[in-house]
C-alpha atoms as a PDB file:
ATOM      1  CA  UNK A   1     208.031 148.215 132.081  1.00  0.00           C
ATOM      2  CA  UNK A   2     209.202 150.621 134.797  1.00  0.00           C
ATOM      3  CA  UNK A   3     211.829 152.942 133.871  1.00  0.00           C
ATOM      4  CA  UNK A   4     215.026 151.670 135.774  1.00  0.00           C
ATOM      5  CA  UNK A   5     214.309 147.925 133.922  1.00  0.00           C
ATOM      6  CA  UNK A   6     214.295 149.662 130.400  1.00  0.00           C
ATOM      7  CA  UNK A   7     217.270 151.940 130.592  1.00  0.00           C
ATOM      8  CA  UNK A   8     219.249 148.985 131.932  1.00  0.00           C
ATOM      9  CA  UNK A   9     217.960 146.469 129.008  1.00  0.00           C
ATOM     10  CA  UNK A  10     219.006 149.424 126.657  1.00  0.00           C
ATOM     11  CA  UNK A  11     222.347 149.777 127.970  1.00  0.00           C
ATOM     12  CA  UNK A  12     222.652 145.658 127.881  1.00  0.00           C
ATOM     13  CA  UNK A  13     221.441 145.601 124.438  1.00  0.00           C
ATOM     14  CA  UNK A  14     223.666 148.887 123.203  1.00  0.00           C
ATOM     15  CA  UNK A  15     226.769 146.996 124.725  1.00  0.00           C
ATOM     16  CA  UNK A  16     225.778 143.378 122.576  1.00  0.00           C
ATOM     17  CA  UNK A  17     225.036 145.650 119.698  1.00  0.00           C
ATOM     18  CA  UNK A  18     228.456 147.225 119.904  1.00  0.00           C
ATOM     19  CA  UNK A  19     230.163 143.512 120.253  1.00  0.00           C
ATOM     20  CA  UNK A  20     228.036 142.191 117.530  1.00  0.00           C
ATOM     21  CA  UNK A  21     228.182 144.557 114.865  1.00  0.00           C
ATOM     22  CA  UNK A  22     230.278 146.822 112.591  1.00  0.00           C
ATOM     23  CA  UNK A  23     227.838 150.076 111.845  1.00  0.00           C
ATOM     24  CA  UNK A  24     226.103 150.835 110.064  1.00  0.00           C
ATOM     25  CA  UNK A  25     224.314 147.149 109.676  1.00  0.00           C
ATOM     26  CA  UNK A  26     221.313 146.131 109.159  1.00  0.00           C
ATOM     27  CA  UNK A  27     219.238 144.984 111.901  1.00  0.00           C
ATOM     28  CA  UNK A  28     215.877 143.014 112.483  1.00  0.00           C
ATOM     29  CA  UNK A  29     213.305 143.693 114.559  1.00  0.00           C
ATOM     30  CA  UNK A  30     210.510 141.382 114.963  1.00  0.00           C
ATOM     31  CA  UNK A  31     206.953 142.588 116.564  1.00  0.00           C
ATOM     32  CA  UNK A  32     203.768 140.962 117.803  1.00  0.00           C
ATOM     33  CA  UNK A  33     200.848 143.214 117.459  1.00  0.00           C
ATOM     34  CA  UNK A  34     197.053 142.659 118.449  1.00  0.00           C
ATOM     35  CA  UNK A  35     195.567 142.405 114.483  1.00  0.00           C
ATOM     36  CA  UNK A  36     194.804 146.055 114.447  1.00  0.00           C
ATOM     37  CA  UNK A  37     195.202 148.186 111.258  1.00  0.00           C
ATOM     38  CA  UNK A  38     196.119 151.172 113.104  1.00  0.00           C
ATOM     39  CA  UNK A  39     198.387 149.834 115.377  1.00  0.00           C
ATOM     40  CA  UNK A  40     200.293 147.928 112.319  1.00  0.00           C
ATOM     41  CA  UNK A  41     200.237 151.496 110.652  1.00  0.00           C
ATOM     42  CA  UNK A  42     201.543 153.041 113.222  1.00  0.00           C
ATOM     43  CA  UNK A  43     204.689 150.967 113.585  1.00  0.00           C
ATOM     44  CA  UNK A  44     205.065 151.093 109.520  1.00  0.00           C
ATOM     45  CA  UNK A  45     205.193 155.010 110.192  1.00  0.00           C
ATOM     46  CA  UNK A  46     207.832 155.049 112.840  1.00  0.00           C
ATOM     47  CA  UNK A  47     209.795 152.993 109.670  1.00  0.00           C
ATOM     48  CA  UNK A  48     208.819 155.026 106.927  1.00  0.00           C
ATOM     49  CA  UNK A  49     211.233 156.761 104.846  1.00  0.00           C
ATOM     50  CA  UNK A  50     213.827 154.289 106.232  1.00  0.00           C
ATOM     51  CA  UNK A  51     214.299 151.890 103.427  1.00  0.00           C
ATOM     52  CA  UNK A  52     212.900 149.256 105.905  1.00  0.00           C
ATOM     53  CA  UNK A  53     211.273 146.071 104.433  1.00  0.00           C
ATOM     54  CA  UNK A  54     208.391 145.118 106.756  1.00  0.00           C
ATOM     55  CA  UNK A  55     206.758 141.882 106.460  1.00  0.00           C
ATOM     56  CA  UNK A  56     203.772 140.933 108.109  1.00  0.00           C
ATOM     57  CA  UNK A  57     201.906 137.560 108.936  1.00  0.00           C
ATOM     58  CA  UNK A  58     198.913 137.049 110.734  1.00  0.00           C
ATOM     59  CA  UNK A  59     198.821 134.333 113.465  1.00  0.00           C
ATOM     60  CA  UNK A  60     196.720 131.056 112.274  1.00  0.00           C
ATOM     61  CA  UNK A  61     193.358 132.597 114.377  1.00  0.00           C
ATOM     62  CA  UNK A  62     193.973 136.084 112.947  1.00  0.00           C
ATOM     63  CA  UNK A  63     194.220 137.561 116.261  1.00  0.00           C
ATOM     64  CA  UNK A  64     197.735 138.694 116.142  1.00  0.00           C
ATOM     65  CA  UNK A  65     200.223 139.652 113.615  1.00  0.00           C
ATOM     66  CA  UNK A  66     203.683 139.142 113.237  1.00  0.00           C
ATOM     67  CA  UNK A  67     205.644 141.962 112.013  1.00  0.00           C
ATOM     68  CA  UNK A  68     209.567 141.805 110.617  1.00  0.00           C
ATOM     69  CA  UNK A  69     211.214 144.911 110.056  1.00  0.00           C
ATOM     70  CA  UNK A  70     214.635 144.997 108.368  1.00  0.00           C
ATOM     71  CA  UNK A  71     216.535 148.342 108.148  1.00  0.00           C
ATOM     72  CA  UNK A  72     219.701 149.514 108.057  1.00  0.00           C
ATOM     73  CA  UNK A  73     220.664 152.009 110.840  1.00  0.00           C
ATOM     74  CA  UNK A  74     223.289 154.231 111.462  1.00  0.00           C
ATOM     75  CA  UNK A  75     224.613 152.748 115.658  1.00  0.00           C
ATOM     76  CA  UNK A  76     223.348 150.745 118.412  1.00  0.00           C
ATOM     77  CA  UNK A  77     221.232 154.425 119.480  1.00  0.00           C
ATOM     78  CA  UNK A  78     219.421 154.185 116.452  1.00  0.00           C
ATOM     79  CA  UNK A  79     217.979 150.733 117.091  1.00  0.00           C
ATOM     80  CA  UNK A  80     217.008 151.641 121.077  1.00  0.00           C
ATOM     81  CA  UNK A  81     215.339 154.825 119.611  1.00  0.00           C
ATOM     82  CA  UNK A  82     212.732 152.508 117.325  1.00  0.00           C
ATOM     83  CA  UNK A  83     212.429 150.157 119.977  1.00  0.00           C
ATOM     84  CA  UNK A  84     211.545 153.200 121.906  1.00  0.00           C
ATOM     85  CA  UNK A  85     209.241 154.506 119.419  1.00  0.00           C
ATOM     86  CA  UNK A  86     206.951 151.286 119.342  1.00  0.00           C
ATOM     87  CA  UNK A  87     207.068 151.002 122.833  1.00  0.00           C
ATOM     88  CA  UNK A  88     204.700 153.909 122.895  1.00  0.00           C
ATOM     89  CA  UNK A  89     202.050 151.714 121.070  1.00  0.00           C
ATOM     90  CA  UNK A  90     199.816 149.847 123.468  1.00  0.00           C
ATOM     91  CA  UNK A  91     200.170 146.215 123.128  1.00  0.00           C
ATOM     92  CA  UNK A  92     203.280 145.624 120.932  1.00  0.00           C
ATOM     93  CA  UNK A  93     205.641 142.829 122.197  1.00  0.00           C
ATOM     94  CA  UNK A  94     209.221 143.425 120.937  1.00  0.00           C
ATOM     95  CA  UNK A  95     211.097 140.406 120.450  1.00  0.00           C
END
């Protein structure tokens, strides 16, 4: 995702986030991640220490896994920063 694309999506996102929500709130994120341990571990990391509940599921061939993350956070600058963080892991699709 080039640069220009992202920061826009952010700002979208920050604006519906502002509209949407009193803060803090608690917000989902849902992930698809190739079935890797250490990719999965990673994104539990980035959560950790967050009072997040993560749930996972694996897809019906075992090839992917389906990750739900609820946490409460603090603003709509919070959320972008996570999204941010598992951006940096190779493969994760953010829904």
């Amino acid at each position: 995702m080039d640069t220009e694309k992202s920061d826009d999506f952010y700002s979208r996102l920050k604006e519906e986030l502002l509209k949407s929500n009193s803060w803090p709130a608690d917000y989902l994120y849902k992930f698809i991640v190739p079935t890797d341990l250490k990719k999965i571990n990673q994104i539990q990391q980035i959560f950790d220490n967050t009072g997040a509940v993560i749930e996972s599921k694996k897809s019906s061939k075992g090839k992917y896994t389906s990750l739900s993350v609820m946490v409460n956070l603090a603003n709509p600058d919070a959320v972008i920063e996570k999204y941010k963080e598992v951006g940096l892991i190779e493969g994760v699709i953010s829904l």
